[in-house]
Protein backbone atom coordinates (compact mmCIF):
# COMPACT_ATOMS: atom_id res chain seq x y z
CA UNK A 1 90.38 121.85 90.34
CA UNK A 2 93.46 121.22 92.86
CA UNK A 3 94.30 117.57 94.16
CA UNK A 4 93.14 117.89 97.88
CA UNK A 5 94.92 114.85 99.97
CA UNK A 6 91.90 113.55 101.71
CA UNK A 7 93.19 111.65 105.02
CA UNK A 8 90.29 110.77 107.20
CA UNK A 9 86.58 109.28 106.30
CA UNK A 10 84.86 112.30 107.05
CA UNK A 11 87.21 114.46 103.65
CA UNK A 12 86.39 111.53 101.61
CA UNK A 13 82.75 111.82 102.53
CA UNK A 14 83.10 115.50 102.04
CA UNK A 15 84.15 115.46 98.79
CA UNK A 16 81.96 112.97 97.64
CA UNK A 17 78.91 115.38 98.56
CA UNK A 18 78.33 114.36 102.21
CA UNK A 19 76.98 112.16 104.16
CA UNK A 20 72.90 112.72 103.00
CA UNK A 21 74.14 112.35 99.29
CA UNK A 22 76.31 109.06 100.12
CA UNK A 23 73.13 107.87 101.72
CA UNK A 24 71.40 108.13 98.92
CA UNK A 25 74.00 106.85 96.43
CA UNK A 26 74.26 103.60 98.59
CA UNK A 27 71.47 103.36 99.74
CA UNK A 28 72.04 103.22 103.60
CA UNK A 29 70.85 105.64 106.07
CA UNK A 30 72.67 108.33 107.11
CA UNK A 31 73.12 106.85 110.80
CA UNK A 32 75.08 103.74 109.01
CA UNK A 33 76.95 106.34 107.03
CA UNK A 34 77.75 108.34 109.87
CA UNK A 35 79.46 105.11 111.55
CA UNK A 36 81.39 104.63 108.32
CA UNK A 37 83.00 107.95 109.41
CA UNK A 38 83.46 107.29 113.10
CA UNK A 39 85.10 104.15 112.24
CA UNK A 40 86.76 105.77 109.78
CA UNK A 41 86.51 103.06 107.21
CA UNK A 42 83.72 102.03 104.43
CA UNK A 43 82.24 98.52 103.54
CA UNK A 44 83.88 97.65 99.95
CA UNK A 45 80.96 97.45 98.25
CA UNK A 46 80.36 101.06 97.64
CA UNK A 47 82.85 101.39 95.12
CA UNK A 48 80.72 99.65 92.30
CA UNK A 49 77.30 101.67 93.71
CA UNK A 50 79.47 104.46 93.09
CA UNK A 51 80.56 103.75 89.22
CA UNK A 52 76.99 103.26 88.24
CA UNK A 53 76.26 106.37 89.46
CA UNK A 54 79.28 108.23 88.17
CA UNK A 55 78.61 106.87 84.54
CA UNK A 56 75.94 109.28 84.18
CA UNK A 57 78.00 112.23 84.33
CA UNK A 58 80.59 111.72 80.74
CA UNK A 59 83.92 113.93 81.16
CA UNK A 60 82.91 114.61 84.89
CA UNK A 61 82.28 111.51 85.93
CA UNK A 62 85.19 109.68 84.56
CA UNK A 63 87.17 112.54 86.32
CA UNK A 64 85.34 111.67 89.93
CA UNK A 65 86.19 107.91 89.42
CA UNK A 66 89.81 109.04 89.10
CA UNK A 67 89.61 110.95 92.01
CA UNK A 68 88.23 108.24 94.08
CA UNK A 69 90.99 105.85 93.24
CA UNK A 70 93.45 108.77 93.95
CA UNK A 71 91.45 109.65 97.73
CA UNK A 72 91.34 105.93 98.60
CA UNK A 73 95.79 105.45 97.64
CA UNK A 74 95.99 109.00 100.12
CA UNK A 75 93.46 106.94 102.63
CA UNK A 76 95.33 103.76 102.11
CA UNK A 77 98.89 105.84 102.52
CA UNK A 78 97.95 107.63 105.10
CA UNK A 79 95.86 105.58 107.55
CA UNK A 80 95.91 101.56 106.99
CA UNK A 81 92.49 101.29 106.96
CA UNK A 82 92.12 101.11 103.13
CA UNK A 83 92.96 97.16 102.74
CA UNK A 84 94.35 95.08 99.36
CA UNK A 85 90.90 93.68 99.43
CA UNK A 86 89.51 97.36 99.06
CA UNK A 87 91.80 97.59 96.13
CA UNK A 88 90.83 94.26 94.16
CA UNK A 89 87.25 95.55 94.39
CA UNK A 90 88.11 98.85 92.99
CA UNK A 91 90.09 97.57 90.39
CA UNK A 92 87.72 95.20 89.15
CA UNK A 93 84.93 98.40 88.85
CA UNK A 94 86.90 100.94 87.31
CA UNK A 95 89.83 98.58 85.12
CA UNK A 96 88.82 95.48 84.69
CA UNK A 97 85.57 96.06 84.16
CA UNK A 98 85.79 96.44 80.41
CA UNK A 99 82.28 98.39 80.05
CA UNK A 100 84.00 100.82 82.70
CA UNK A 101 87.17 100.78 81.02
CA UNK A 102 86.09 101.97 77.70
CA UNK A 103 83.84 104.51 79.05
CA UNK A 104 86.66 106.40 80.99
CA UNK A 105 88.60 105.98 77.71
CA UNK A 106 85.99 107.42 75.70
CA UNK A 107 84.80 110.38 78.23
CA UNK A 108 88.42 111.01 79.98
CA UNK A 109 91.75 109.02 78.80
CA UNK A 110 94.08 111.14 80.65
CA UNK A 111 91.74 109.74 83.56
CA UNK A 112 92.46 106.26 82.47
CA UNK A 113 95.73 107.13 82.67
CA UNK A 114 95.57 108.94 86.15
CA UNK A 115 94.16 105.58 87.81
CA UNK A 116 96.09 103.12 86.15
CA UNK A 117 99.26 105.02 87.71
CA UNK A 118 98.00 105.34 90.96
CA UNK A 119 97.36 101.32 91.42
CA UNK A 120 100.85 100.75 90.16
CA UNK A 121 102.14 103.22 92.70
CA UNK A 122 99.63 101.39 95.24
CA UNK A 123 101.19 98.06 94.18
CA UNK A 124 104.52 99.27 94.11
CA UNK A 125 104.47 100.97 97.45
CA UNK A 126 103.03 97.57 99.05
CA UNK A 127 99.78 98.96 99.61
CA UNK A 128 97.91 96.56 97.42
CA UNK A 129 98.99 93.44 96.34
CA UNK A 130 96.84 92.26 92.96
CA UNK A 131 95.19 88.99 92.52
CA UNK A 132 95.99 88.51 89.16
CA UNK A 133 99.35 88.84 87.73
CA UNK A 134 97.20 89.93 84.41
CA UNK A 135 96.52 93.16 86.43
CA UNK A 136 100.20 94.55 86.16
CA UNK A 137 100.30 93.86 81.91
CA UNK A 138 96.81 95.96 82.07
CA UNK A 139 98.40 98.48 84.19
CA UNK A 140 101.31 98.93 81.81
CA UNK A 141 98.90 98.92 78.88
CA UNK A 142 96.64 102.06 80.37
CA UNK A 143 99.70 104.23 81.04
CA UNK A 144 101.50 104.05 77.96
């Protein structure tokens, strides 16, 4: 499956199965969901509703987490709106969560591998600045 560079809310939502199945996931009607896309930015607590869900799914799911962290550096890159607070929160779910660590590891390294370059290139490119100086060792560790 190609990389798609997903620049606005509405691609993101798109690719994540649209704006009934985000709903769902999170829990939120699709009128609040809709507003996530008109203001073209989402509330940071839907990236740890969407690792529970994603856990269920082995290789594939593992692969979608990567993804996400790749669509929210392009959102980040491309638009602003993706903060370093957005970042923390996604780093702490997928990385430094060690339960959601080892189960990328186990169902998809090259995955693990895939996201731990693309927060380096995020923190590199001044996009997100970590809270924990731990979080560049960790970094190093996944992409060797």
């Amino acid at each position: 499956m190609p990389k798609q560079k997903l620049t606005t809310a509405r691609q993101i939502l798109a690719a994540l199965g649209g704006v009934e199945k985000i709903a769902v996931l999170t829990q939120k009607s699709a009128k609040v969901v809709y507003h996530w896309q008109a203001i073209n930015q989402f509330p940071s607590h839907t990236y740890c509703i969407m690792r529970r869900e994603l856990k269920r799914h082995g290789y594939k799911g593992a692969f979608e987490i990567a993804a996400t962290v790749d669509y929210m550096f392009a959102f980040a890159a491309t638009t602003g709106a993706v903060k370093t607070h957005h970042f923390d929160l996604a780093y702490d779910a997928f990385l430094a969560d060690e339960d959601t660590r080892e189960f990328i590891t186990t169902n998809n390294p090259a995955a693990l591998k895939e996201i731990a370059e693309r927060f380096e290139e995020a923190a590199t490119r001044g996009l997100w600045t970590p809270r924990l100086n731990s979080a560049y060792d960790l970094l190093r560790e996944l992409q060797q």
